[in-house]
N, C-alpha and C. Protein backbone atom coordinates (compact mmCIF):
# COMPACT_ATOMS: atom_id res chain seq x y z
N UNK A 1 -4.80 8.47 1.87
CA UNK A 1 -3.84 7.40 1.67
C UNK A 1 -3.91 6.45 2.86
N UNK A 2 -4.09 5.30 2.85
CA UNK A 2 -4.07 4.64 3.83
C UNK A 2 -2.68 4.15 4.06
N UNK A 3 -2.49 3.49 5.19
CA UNK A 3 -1.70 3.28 6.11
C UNK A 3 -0.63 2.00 5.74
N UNK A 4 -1.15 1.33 4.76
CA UNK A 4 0.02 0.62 4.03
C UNK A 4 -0.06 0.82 2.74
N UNK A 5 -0.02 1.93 2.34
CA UNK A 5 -0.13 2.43 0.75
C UNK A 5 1.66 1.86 -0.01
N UNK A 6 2.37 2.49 1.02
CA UNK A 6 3.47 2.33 0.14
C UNK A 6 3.28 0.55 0.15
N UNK A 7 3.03 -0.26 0.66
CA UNK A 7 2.99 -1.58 0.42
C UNK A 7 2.34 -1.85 -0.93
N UNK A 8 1.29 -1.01 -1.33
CA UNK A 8 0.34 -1.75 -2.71
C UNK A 8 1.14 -0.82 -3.95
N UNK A 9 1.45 0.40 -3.57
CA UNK A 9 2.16 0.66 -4.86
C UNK A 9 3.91 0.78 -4.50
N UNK A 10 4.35 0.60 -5.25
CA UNK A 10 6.24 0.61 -5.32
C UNK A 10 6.35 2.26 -5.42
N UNK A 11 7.48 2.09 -4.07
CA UNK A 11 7.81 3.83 -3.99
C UNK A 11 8.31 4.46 -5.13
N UNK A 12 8.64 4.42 -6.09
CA UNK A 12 9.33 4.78 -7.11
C UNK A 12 8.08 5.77 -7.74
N UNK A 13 6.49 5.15 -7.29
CA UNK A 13 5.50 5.87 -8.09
C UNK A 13 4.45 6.75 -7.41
N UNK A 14 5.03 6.77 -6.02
CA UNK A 14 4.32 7.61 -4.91
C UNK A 14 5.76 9.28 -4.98
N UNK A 15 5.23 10.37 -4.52
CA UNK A 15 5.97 11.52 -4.65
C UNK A 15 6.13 11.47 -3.06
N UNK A 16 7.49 12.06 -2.97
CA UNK A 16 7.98 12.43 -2.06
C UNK A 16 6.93 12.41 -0.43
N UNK A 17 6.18 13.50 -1.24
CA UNK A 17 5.01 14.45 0.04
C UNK A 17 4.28 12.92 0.09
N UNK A 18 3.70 12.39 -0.69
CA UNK A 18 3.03 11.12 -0.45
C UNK A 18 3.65 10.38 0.81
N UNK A 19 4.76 9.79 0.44
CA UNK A 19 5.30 8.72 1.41
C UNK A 19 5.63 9.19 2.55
N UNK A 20 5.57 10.87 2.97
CA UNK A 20 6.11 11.89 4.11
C UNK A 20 4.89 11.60 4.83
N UNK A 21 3.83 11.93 4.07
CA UNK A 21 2.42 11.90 4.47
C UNK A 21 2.22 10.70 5.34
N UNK A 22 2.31 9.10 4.67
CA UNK A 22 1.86 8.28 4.88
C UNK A 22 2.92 7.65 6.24
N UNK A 23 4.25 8.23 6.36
CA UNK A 23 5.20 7.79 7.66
C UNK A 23 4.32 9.08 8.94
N UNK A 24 4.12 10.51 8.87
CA UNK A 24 3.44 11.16 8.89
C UNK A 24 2.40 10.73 10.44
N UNK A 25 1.57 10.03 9.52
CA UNK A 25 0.25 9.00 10.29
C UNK A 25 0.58 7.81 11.00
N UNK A 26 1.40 7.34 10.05
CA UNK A 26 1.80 5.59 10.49
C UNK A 26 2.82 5.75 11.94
N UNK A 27 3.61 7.07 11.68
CA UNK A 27 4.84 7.49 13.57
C UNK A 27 4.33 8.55 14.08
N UNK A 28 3.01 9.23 13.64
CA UNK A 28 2.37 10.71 14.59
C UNK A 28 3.42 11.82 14.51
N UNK A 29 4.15 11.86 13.01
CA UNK A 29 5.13 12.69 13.16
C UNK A 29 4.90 14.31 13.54
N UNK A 30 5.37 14.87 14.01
CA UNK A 30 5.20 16.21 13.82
C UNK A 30 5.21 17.19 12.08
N UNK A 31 4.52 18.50 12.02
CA UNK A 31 4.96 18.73 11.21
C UNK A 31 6.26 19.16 10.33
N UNK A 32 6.71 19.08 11.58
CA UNK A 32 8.52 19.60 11.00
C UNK A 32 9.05 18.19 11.09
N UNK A 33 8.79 17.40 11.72
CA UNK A 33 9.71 15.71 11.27
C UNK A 33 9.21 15.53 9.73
N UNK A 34 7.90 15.55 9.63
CA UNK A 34 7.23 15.27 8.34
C UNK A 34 8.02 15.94 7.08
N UNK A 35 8.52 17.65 7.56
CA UNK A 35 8.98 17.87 6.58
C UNK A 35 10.40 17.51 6.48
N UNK A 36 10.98 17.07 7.32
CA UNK A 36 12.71 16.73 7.47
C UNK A 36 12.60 15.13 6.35
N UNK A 37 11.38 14.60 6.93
CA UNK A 37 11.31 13.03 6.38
C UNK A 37 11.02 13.50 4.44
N UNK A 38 10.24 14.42 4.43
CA UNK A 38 10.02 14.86 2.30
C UNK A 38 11.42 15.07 2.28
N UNK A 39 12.13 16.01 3.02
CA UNK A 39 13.44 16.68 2.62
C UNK A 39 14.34 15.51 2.03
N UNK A 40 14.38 14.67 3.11
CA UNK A 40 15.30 13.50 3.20
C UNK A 40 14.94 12.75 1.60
N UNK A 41 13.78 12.41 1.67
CA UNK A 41 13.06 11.51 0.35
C UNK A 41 13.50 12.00 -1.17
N UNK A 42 13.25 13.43 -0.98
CA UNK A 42 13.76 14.11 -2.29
C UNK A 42 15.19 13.91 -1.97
N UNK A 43 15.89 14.06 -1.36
CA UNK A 43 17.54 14.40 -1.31
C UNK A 43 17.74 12.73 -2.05
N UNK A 44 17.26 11.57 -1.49
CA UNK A 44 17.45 10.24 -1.79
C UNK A 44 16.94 9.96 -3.30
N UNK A 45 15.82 10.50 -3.94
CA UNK A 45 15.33 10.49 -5.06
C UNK A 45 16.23 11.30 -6.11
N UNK A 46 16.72 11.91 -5.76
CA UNK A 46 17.64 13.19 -6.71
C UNK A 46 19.23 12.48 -7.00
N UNK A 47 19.32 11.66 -5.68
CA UNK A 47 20.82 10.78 -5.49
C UNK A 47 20.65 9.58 -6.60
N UNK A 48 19.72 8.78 -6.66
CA UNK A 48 19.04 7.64 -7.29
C UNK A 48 19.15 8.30 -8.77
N UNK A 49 18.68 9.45 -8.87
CA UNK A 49 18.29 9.22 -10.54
C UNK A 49 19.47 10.28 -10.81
N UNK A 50 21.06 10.79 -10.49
CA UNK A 50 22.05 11.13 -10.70
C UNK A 50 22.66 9.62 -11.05
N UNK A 51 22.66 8.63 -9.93
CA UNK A 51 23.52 7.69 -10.23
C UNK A 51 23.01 6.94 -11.30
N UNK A 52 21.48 7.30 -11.88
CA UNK A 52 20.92 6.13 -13.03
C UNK A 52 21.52 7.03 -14.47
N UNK A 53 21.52 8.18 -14.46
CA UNK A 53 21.80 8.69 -15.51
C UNK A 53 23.52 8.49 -15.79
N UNK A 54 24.54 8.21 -14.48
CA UNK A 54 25.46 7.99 -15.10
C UNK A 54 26.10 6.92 -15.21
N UNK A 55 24.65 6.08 -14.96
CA UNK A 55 25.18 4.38 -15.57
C UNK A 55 24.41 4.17 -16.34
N UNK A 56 23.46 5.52 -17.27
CA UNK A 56 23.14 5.17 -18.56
C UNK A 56 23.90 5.58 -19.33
N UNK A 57 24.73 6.99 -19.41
CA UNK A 57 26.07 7.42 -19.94
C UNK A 57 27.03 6.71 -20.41
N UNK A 58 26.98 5.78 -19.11
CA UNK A 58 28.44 4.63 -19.39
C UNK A 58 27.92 3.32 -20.32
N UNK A 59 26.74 3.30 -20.50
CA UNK A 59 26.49 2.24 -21.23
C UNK A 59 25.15 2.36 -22.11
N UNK A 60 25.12 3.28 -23.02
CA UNK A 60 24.13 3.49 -24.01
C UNK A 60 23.03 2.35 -24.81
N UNK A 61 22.14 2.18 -24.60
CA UNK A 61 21.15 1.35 -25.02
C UNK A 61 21.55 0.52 -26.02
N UNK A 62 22.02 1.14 -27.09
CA UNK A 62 21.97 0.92 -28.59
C UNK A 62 23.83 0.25 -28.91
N UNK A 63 24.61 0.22 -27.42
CA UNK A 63 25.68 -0.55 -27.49
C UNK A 63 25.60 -1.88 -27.97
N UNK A 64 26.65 -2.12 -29.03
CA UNK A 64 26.45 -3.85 -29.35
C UNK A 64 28.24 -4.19 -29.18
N UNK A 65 29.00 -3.45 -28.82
CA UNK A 65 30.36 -3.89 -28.53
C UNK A 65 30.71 -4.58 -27.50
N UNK A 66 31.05 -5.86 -27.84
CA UNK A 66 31.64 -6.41 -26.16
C UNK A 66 32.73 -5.62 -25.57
N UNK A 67 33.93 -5.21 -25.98
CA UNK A 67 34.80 -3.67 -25.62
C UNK A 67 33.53 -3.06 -24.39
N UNK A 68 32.79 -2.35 -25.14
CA UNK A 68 31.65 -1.85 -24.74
C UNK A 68 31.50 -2.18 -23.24
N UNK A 69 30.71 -3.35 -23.40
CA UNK A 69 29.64 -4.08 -22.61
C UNK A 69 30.87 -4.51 -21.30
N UNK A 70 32.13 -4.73 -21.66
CA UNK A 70 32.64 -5.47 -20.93
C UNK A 70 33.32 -3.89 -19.59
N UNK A 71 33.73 -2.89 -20.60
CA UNK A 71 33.96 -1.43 -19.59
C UNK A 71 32.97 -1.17 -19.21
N UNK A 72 32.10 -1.49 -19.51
CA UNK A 72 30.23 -0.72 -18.31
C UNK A 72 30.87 -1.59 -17.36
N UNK A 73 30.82 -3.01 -17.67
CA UNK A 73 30.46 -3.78 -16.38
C UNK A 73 32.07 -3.48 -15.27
N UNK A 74 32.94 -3.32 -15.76
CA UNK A 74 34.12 -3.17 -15.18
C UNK A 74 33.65 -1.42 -14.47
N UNK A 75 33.26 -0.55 -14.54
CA UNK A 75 32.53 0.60 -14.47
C UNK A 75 31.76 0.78 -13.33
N UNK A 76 30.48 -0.52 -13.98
CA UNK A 76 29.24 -0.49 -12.70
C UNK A 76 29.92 -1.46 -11.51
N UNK A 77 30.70 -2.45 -11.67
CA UNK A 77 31.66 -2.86 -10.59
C UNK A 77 32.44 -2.13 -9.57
N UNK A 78 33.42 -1.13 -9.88
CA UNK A 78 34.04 -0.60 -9.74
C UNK A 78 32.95 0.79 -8.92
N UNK A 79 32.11 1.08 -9.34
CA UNK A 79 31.07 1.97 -8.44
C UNK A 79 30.17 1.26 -7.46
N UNK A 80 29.40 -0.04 -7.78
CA UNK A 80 28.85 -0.02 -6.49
C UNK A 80 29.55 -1.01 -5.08
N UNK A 81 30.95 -1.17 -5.90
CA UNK A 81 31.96 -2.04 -4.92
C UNK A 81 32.26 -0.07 -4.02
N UNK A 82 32.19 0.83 -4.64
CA UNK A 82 32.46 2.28 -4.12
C UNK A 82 31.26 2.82 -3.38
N UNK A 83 30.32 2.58 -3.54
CA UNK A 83 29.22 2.94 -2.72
C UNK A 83 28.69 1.69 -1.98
N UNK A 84 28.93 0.99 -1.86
CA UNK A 84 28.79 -0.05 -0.49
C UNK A 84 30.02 -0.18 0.59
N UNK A 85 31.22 0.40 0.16
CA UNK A 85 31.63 0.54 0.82
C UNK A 85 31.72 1.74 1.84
N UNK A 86 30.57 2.64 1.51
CA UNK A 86 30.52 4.03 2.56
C UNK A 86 29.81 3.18 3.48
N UNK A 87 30.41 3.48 4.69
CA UNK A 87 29.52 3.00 6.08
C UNK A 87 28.42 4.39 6.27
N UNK A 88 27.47 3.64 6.91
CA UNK A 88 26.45 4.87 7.25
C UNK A 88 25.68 4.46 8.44
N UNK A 89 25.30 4.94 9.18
CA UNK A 89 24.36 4.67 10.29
C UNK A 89 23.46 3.27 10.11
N UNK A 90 22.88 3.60 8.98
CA UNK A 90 21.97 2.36 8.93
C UNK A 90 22.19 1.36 8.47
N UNK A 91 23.61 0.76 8.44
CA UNK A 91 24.12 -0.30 8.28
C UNK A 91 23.92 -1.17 9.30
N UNK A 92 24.09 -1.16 10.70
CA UNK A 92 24.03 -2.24 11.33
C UNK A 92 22.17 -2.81 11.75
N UNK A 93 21.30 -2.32 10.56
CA UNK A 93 20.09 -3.10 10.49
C UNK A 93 20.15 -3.34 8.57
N UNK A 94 21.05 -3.43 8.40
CA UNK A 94 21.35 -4.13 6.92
C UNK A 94 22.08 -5.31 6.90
N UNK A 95 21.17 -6.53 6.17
CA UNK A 95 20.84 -7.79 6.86
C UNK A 95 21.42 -8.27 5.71
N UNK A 96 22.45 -8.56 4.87
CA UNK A 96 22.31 -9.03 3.10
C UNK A 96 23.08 -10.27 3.22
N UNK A 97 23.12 -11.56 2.73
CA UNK A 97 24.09 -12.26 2.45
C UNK A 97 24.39 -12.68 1.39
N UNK A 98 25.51 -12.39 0.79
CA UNK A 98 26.28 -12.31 -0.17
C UNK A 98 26.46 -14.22 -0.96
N UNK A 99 26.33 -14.74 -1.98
CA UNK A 99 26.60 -15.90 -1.85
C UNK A 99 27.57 -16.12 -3.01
């Protein structure tokens, strides 16, 4: 894997051990950072596709109700106004402006 891999493909399609691998080489990690950094990746990948499945729950493909359409969005509002508001360490290199 070269050294800007995650640049040519989107992480979503590299596995865990891949992108561990490729930080790995790119910071001379050790092998136990390497594995703290997969640990971390899966823990973040497992978080991601919990929260996709229950904002497919709340709003089923095959919905044609504005009722419907209008509680998802009151729903998916109401959650990621809830998860942006957790502070976390790596907020103060999170750069976003809101317009």
């Amino acid at each position: 894997m070269s050294k800007n891999s995650c640049l040519i493909y989107p992480p979503s399609i590299l596995l865990a051990g891949e992108i561990a691998d490729d930080f790995a080489v790119t910071y001379q990690l050790t092998p136990d950072e390497k594995y703290q950094i997969q640990r971390e990746l899966t823990k973040m990948r497992l978080a991601q596709k919990a929260l996709a499945l229950r904002m497919r729950a709340q709003f089923p493909v095959a919905c044609k109700s504005e009722n419907s359409r209008q509680g998802f969005l009151e729903y998916f509002d109401s959650t990621t106004k809830r998860i942006t508001s957790h502070q976390s360490d790596s907020d103060d290199n999170l750069e976003i402006a809101l317009e």
